[in-house]
N, C-alpha and C. Protein backbone atom coordinates (compact mmCIF):
# COMPACT_ATOMS: atom_id res chain seq x y z
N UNK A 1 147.07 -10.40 95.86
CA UNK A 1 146.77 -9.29 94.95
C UNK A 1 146.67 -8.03 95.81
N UNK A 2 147.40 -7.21 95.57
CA UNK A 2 147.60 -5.90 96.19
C UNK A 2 145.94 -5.38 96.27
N UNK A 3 145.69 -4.78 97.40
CA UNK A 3 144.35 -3.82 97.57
C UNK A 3 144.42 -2.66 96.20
N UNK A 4 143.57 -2.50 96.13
CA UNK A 4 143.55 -1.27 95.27
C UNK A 4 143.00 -0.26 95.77
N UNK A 5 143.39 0.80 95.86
CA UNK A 5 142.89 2.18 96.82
C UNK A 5 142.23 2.75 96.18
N UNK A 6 140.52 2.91 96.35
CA UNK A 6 139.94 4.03 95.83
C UNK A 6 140.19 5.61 96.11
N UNK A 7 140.43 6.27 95.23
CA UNK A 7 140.60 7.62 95.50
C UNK A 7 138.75 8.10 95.02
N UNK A 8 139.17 9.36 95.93
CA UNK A 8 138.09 10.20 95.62
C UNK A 8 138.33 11.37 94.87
N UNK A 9 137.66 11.44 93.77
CA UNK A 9 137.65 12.34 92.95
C UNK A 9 137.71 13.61 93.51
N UNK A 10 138.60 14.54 93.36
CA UNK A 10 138.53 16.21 93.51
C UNK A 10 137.43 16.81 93.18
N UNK A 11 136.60 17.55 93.98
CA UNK A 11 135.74 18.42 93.60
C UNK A 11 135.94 19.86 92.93
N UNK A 12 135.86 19.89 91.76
CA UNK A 12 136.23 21.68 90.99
C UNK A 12 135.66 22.56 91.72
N UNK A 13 136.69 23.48 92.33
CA UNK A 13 136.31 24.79 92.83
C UNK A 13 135.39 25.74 91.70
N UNK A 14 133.96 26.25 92.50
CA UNK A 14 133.48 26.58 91.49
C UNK A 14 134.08 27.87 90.98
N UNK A 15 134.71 28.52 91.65
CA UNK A 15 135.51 29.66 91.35
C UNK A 15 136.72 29.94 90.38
N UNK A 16 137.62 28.85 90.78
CA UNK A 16 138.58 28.78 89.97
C UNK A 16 138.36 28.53 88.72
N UNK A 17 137.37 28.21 88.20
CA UNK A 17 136.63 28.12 86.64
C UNK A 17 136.50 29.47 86.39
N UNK A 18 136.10 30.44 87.28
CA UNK A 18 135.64 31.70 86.63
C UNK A 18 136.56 33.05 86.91
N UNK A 19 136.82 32.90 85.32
CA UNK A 19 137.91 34.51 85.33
C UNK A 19 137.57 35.31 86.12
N UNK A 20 138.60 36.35 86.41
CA UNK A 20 138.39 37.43 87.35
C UNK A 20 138.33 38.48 86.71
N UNK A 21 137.28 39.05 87.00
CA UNK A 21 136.93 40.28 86.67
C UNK A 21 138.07 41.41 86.49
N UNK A 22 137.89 41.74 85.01
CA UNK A 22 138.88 42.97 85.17
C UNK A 22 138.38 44.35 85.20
N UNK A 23 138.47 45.36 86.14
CA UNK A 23 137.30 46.51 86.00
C UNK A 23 138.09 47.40 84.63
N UNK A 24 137.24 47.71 84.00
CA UNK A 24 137.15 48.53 82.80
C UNK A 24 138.32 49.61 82.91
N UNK A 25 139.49 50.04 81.74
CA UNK A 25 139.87 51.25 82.33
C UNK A 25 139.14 52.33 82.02
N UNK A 26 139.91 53.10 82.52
CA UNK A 26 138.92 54.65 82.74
C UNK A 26 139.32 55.27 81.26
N UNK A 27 137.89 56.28 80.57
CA UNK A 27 137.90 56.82 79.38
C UNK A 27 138.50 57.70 80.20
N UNK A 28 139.57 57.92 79.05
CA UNK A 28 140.43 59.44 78.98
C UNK A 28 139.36 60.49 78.74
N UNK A 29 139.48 61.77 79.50
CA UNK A 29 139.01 62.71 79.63
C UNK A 29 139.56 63.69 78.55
N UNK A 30 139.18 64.11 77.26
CA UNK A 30 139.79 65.11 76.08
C UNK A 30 139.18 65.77 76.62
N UNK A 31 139.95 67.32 76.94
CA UNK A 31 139.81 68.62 76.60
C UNK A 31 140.53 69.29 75.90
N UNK A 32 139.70 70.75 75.65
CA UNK A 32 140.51 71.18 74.22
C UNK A 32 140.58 72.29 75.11
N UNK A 33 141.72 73.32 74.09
CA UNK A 33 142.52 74.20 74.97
C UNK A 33 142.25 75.39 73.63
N UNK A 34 140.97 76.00 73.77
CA UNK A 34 140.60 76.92 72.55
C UNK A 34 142.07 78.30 73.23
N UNK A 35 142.61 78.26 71.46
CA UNK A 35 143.40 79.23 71.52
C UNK A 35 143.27 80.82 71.61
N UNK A 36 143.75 81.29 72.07
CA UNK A 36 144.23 82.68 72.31
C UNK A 36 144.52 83.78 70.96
N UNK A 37 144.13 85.18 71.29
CA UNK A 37 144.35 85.87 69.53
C UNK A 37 144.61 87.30 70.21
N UNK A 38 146.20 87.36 69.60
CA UNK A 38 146.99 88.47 70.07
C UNK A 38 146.30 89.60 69.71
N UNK A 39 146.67 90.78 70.49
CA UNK A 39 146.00 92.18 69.66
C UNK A 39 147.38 92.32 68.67
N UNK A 40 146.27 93.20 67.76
CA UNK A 40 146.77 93.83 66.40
C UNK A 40 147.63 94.90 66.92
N UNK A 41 149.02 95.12 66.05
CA UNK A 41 149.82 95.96 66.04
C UNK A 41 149.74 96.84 65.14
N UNK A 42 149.77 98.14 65.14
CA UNK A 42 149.90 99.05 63.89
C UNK A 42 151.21 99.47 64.17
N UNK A 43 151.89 99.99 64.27
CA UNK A 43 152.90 100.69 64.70
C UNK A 43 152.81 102.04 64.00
N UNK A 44 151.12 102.80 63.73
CA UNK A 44 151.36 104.22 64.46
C UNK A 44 150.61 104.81 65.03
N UNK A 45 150.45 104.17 65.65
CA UNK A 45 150.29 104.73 67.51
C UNK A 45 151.36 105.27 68.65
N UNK A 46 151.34 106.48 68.76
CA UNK A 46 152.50 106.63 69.72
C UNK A 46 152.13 105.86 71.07
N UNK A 47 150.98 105.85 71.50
CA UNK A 47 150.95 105.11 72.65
C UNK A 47 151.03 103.56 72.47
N UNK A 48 151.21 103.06 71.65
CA UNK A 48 151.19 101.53 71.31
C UNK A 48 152.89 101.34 71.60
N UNK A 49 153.03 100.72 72.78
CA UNK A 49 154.63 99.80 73.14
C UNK A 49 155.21 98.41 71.95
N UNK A 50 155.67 98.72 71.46
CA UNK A 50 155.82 97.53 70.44
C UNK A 50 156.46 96.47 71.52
N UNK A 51 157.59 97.18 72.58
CA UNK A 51 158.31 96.00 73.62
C UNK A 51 157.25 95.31 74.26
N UNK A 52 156.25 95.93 75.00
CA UNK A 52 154.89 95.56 75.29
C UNK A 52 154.28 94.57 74.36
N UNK A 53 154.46 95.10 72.95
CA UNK A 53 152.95 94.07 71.90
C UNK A 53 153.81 92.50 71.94
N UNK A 54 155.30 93.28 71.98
CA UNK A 54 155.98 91.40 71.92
C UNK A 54 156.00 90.45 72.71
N UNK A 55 155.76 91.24 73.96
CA UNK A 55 155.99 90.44 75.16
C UNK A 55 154.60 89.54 75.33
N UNK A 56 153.06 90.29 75.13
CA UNK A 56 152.12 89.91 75.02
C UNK A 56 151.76 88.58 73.88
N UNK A 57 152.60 89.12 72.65
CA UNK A 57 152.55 88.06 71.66
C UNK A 57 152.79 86.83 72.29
N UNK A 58 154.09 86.82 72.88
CA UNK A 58 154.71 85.89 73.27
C UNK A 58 154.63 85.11 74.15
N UNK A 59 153.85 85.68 75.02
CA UNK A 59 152.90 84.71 76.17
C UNK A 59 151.85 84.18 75.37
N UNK A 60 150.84 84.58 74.48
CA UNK A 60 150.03 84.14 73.80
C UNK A 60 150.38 82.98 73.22
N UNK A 61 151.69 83.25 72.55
CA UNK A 61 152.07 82.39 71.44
C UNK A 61 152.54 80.84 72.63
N UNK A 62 153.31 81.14 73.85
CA UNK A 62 153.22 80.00 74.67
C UNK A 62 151.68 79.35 75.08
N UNK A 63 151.24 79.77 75.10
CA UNK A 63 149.85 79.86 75.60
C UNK A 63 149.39 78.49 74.78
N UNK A 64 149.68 78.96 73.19
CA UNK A 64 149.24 77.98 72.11
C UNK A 64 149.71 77.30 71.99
N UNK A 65 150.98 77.08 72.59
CA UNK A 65 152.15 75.99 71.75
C UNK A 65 152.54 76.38 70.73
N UNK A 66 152.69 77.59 70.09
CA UNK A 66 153.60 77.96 69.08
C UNK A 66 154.78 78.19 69.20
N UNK A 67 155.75 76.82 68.69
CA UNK A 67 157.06 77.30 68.41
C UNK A 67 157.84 78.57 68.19
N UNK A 68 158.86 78.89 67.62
CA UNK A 68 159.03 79.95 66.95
C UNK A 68 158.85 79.95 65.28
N UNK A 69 158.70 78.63 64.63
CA UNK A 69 158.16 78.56 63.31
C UNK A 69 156.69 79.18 63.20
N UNK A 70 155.66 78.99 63.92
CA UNK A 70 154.40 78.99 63.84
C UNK A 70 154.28 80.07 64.22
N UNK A 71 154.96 80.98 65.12
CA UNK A 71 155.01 82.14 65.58
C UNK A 71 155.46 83.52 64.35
N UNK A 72 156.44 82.77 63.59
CA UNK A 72 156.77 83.50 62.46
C UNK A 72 155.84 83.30 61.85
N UNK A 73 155.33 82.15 61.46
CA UNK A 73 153.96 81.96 60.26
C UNK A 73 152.82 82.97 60.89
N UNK A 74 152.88 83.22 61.91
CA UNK A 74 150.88 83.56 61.83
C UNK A 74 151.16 85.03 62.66
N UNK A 75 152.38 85.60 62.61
CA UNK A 75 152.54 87.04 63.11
C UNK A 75 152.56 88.07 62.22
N UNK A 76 152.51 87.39 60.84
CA UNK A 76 151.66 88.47 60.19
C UNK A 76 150.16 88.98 59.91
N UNK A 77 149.58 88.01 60.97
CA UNK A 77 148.11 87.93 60.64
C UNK A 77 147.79 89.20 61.52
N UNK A 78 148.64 89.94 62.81
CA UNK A 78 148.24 90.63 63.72
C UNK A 78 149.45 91.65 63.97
N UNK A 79 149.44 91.95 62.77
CA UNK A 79 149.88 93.39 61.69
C UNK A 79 149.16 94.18 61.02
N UNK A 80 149.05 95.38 60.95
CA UNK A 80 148.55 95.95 60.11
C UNK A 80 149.18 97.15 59.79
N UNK A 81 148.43 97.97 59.13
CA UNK A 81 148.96 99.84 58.55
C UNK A 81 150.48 99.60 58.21
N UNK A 82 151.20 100.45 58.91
CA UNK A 82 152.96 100.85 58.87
C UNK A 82 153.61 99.63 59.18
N UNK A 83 152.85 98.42 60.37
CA UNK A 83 153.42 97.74 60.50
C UNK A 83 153.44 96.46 59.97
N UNK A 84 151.95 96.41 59.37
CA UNK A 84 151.91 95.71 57.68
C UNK A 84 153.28 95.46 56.67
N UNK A 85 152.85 96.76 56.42
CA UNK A 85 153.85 97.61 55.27
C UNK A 85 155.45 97.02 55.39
N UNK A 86 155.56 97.43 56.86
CA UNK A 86 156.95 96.97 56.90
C UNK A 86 157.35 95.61 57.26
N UNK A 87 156.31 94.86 57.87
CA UNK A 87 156.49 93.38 57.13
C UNK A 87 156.65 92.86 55.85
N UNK A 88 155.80 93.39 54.73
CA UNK A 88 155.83 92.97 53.26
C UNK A 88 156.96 93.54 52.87
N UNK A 89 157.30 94.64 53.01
CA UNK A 89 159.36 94.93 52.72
C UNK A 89 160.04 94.28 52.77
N UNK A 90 160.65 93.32 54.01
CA UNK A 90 161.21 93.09 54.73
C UNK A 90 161.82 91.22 55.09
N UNK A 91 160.21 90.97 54.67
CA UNK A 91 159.69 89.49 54.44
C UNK A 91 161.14 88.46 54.34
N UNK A 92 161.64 89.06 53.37
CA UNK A 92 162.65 88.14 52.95
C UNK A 92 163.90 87.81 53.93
N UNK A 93 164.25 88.97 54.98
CA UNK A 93 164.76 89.05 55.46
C UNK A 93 164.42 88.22 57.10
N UNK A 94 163.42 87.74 56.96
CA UNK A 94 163.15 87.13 58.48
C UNK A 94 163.61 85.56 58.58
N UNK A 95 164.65 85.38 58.89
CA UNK A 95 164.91 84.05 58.63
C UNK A 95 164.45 83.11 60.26
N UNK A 96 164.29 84.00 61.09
CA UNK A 96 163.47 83.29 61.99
C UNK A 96 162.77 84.02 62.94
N UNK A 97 161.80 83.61 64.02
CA UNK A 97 161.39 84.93 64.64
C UNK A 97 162.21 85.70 65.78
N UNK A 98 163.50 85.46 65.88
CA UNK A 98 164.27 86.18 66.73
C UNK A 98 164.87 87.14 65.99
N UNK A 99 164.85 87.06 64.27
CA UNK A 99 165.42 88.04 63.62
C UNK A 99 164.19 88.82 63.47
N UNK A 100 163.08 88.06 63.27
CA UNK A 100 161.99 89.05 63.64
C UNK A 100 161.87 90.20 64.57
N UNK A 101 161.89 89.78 65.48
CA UNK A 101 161.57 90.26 66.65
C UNK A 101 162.96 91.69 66.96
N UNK A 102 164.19 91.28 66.64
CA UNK A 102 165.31 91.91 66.72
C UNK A 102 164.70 93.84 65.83
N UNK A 103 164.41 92.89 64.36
CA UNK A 103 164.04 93.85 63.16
C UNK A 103 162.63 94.70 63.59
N UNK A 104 161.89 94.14 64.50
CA UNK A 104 160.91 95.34 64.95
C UNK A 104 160.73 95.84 65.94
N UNK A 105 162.06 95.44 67.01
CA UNK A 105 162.39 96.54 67.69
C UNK A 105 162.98 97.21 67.09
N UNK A 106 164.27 97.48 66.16
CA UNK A 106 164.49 98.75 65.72
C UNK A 106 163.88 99.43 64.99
N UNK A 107 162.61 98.67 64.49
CA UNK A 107 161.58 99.68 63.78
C UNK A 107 160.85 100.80 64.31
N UNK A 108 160.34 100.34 65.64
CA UNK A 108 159.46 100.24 66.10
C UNK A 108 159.18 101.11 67.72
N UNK A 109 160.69 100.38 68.28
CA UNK A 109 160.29 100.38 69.37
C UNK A 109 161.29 102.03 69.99
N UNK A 110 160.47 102.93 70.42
CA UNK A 110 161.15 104.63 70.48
C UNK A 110 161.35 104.57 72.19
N UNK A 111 162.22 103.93 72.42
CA UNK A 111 162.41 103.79 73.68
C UNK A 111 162.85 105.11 74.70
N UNK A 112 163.21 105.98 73.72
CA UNK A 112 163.88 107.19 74.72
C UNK A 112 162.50 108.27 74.58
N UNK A 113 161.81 108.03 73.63
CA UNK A 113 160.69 109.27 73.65
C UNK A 113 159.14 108.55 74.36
N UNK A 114 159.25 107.29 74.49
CA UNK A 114 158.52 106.61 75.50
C UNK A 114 159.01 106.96 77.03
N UNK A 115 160.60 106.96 77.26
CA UNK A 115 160.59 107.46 79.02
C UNK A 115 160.16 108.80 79.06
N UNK A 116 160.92 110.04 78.12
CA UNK A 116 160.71 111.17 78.11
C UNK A 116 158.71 111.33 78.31
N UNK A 117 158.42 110.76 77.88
CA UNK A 117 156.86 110.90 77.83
C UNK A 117 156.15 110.31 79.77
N UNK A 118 156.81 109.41 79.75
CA UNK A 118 156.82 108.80 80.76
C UNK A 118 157.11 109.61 82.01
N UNK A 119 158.01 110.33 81.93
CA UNK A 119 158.83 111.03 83.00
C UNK A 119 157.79 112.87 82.95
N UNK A 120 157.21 112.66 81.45
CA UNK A 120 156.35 114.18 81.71
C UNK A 120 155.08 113.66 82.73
N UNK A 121 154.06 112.81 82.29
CA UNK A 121 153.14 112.51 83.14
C UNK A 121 153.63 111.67 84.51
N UNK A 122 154.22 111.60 84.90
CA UNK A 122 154.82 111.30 86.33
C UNK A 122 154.79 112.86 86.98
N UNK A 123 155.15 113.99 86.39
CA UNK A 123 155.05 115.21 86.75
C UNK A 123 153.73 115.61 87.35
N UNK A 124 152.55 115.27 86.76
CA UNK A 124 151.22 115.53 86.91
C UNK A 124 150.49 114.10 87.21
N UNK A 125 150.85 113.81 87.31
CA UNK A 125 149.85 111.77 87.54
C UNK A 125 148.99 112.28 88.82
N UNK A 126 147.66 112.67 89.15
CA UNK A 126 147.05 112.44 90.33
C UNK A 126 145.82 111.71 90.61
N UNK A 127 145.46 111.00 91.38
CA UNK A 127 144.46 109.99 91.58
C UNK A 127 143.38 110.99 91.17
N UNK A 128 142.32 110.44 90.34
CA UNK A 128 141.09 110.85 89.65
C UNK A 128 139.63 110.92 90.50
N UNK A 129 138.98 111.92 90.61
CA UNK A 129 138.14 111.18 91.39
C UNK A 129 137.06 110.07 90.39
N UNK A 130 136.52 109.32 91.38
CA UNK A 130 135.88 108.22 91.13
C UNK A 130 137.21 106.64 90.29
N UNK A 131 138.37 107.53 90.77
CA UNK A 131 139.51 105.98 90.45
C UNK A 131 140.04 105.64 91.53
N UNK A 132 139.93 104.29 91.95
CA UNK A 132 140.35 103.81 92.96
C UNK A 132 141.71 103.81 93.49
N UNK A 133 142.25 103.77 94.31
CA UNK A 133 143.59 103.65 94.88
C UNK A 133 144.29 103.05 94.40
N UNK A 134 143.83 101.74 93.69
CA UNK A 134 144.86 100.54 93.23
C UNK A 134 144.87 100.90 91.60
N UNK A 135 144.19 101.39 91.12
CA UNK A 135 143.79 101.65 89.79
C UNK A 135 145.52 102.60 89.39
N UNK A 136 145.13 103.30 90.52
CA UNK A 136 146.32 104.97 90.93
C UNK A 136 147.88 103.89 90.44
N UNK A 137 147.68 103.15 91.21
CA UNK A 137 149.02 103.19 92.08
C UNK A 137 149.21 102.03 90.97
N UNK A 138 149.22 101.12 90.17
CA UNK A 138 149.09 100.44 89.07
C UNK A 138 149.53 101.21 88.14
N UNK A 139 149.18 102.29 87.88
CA UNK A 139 149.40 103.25 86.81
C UNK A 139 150.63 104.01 87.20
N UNK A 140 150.70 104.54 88.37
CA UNK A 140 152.00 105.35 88.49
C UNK A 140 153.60 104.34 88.33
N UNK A 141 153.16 102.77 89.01
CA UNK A 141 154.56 102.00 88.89
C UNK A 141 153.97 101.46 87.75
N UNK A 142 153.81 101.32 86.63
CA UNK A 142 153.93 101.31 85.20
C UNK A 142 154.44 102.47 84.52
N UNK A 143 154.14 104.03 84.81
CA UNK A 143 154.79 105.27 84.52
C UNK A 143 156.46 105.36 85.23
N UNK A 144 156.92 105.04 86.27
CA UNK A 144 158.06 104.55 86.85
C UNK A 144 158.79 103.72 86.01
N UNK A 145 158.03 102.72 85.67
CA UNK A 145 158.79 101.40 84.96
C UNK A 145 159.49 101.82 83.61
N UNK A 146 158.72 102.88 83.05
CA UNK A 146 159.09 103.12 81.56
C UNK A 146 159.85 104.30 81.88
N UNK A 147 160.14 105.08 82.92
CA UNK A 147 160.86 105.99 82.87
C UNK A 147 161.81 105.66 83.45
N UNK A 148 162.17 105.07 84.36
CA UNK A 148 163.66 104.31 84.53
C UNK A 148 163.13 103.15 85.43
N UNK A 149 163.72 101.83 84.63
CA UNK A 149 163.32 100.85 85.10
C UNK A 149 164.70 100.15 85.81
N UNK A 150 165.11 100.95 86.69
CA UNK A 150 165.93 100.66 88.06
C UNK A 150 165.77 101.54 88.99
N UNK A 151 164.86 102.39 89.19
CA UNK A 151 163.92 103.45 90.12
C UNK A 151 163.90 102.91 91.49
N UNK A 152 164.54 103.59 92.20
CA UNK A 152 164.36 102.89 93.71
C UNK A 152 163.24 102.98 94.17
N UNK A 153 163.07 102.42 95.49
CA UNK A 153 161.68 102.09 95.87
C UNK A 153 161.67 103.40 96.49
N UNK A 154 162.15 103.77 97.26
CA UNK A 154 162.29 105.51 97.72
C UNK A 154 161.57 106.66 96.73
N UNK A 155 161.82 106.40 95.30
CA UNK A 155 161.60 107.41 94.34
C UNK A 155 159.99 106.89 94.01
N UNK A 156 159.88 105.74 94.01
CA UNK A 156 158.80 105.16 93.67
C UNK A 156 157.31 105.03 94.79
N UNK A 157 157.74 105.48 95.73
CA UNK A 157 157.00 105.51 96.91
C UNK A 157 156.53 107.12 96.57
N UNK A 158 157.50 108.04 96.73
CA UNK A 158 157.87 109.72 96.60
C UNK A 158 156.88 109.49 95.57
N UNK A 159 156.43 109.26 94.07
CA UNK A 159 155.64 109.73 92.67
C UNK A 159 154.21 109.05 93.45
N UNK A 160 154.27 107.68 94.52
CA UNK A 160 152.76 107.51 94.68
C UNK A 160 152.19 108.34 95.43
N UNK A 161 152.73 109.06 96.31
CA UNK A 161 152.57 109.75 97.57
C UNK A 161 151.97 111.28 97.07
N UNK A 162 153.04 111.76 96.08
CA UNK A 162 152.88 112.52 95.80
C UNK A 162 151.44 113.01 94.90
N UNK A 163 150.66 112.53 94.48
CA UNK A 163 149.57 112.30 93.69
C UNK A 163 148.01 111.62 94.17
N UNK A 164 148.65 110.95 95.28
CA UNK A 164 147.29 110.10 96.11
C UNK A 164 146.18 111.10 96.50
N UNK A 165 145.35 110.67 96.47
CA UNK A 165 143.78 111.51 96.87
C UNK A 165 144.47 112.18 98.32
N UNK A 166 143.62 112.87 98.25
CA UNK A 166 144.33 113.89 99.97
C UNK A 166 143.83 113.36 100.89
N UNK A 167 142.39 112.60 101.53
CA UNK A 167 142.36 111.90 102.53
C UNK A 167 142.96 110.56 102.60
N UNK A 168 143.50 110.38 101.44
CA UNK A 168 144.43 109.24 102.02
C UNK A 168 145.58 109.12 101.91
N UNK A 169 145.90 110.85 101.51
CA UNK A 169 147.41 110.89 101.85
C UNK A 169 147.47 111.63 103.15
N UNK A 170 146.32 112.13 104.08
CA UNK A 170 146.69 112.63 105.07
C UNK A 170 146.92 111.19 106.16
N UNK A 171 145.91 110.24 105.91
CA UNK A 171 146.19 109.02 106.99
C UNK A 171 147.82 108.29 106.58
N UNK A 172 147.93 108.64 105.08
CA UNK A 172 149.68 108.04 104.78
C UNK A 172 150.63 108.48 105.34
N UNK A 173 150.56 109.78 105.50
CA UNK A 173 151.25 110.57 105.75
C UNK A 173 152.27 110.47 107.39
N UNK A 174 151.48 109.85 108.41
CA UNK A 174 152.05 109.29 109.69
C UNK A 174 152.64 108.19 109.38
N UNK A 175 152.92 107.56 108.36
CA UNK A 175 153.71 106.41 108.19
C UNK A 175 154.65 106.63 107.29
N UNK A 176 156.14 105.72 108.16
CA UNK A 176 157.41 106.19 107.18
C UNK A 176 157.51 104.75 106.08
N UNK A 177 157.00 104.95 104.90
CA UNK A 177 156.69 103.82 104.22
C UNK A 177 158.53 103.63 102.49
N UNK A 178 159.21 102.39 102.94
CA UNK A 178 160.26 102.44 102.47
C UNK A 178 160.12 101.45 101.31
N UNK A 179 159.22 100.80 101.86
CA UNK A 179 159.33 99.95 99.92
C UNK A 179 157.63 100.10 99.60
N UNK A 180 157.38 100.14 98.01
CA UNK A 180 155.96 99.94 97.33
C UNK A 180 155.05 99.02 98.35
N UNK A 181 155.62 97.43 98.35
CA UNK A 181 155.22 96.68 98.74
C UNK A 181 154.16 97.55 100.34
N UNK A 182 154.77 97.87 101.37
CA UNK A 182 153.91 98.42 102.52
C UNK A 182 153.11 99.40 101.98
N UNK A 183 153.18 100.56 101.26
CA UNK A 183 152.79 101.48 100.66
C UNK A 183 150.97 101.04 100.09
N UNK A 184 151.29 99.86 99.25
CA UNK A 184 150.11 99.14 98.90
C UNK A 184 149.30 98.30 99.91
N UNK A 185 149.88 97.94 100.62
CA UNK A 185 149.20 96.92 101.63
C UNK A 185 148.34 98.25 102.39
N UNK A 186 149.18 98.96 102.45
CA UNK A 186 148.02 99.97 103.66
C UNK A 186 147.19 100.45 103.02
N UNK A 187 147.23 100.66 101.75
CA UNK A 187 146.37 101.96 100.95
C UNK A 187 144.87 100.43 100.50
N UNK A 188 145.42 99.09 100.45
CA UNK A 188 144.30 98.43 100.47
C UNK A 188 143.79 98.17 101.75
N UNK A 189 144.49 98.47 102.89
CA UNK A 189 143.91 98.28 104.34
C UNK A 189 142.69 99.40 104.20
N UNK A 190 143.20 100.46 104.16
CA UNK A 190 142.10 101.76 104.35
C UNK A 190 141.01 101.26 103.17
N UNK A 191 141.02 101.43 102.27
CA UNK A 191 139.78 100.83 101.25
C UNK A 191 139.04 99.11 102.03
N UNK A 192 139.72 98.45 102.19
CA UNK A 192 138.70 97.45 102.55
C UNK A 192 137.98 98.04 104.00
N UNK A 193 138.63 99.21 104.91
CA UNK A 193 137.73 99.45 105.96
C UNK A 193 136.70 100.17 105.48
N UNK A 194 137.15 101.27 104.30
CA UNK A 194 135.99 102.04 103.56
C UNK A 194 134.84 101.24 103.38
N UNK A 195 135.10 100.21 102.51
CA UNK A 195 134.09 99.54 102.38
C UNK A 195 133.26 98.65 103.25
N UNK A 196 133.92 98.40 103.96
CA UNK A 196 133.14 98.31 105.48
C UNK A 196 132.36 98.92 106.68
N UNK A 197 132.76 100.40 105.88
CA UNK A 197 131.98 101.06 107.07
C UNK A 197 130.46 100.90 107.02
N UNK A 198 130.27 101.12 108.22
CA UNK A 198 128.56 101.35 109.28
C UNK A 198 128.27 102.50 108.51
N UNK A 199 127.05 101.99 107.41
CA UNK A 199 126.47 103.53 107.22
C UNK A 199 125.43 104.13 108.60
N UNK A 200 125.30 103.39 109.29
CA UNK A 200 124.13 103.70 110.08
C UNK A 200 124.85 104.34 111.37
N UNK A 201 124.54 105.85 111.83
CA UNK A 201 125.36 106.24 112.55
C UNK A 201 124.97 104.92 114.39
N UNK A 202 125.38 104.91 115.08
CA UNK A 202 125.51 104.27 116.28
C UNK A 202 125.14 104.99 117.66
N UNK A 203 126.02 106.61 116.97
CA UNK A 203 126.56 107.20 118.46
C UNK A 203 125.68 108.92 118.30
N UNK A 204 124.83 109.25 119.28
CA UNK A 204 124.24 110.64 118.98
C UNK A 204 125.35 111.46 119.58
N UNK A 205 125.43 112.60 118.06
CA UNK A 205 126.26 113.52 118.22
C UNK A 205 126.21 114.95 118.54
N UNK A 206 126.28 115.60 119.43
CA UNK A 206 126.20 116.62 119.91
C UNK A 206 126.24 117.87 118.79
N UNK A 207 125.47 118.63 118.91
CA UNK A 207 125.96 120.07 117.66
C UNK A 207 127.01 120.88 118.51
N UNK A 208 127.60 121.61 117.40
CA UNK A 208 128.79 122.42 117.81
C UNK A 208 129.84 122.13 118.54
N UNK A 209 130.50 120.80 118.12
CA UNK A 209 131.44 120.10 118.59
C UNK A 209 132.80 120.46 118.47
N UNK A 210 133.85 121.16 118.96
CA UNK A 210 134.75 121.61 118.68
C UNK A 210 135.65 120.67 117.89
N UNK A 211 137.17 120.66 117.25
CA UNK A 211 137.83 119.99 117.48
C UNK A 211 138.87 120.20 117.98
N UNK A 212 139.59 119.52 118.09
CA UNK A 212 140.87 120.03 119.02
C UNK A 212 141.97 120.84 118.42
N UNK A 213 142.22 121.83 118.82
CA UNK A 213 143.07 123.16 117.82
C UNK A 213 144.56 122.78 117.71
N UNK A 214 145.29 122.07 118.91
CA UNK A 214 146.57 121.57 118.72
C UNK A 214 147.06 120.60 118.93
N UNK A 215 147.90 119.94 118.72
CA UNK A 215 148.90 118.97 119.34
C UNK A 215 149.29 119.06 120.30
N UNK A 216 149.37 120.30 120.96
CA UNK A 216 149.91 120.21 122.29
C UNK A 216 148.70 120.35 122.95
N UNK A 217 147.56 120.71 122.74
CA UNK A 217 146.02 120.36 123.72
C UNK A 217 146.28 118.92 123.83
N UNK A 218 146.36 118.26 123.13
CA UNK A 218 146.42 117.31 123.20
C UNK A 218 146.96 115.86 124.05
N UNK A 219 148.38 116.80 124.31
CA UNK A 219 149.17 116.03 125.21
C UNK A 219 148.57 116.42 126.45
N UNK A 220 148.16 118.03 126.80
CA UNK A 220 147.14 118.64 127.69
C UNK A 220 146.32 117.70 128.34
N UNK A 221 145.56 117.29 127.87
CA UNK A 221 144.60 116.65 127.68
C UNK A 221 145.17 115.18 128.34
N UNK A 222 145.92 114.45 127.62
CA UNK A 222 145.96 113.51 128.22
C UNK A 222 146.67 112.85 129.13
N UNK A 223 147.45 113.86 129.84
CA UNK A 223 148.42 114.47 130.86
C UNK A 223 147.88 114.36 132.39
């Protein structure tokens, strides 16, 4: 009679009995994206840019996710007076907002008596006192922009220069400055040293200090 082989029973891993942990997924994080509310257009305001109010709309309206359906729906909400008026005329005629938009620029938008206007205060534009440099110079290439908006940087340098506060067009003035871009970098160099200066004097100063009468003392001098 054949032996019979005892086997030994397998011992159950106590582990392999027990599921593996699955870590939790992560709660989605909702945020909300509170919308944006264009300014109101009248269109009569001479200083009101209608090319301006559209462009603004229209970042807004990206802003929201408004199509151009939703953009037509709720652009009459930020209308009013003349430009009310000439929405409710007209209404029928907007078959989308690019015909919109087409129909109030020619309403609207006075593009040649906006440069002409543009091109008078460029005549007189001068830094204010108590307005800052950048305030200036912000304002004059926006007055540039609407009076010819292919203005070289030459011409556009010439209207800032021409108008800048006088102590800081006398320190400009040693520099041959060919595009906006340098023009601005320096005029914020000098203001951030302004604002840096030592109120507290350092150095005792002599009374009746001459200054030096020429340019050529000068070379004199260091000759």
């Amino acid at each position: 009679m054949p032996e019979s082989k005892e086997t030994t029973p397998k011992l159950l891993d106590d582990t392999s009995s027990v599921p593996a942990r699955v870590p939790p997924a992560p709660v989605p994080i909702l945020t909300y994206q509170l919308p944006r509310t264009p300014c109101i257009f009248s269109g009569d305001d001479n200083q009101q840019d209608a090319n301006n109010w559209l462009r603004d709309f229209q970042r807004i309206a990206t802003y929201n996710h408004w199509d151009d359906q939703m953009c037509l729906a709720n652009v009459i909400f930020y209308l009013t007076g003349t430009a009310r008026q000439w929405f409710d005329n007209n209404e029928d005629t907007f078959t989308n907002f690019t015909t919109f938009k087409n129909s109030l620029s020619n309403a609207f938008c006075q593009t040649e008596d906006l440069r002409r206007q543009a091109e008078r205060l460029l005549l007189t534009r001068t830094q204010q006192i108590g307005e800052t440099s950048e305030s200036y110079i912000q304002d004059v290439l926006s007055l540039c922009r609407k009076a010819n908006p292919s203005m070289s940087e030459d011409e556009k340098v010439a209207h800032l220069m021409k108008g800048i506060a006088e102590d800081l067009y006398q320190t400009l003035l040693v520099q041959d400055f060919r595009r906006v871009d340098e023009f601005v970098k320096r005029c914020r160099e000098i203001e951030s040293l302004r604002r840096r200066r030592i109120t507290r004097t350092r150095f005792q100063r002599l009374p009746n200090v001459s200054a030096v009468s020429a340019e050529t003392d000068v070379g004199d001098i260091r000759s």
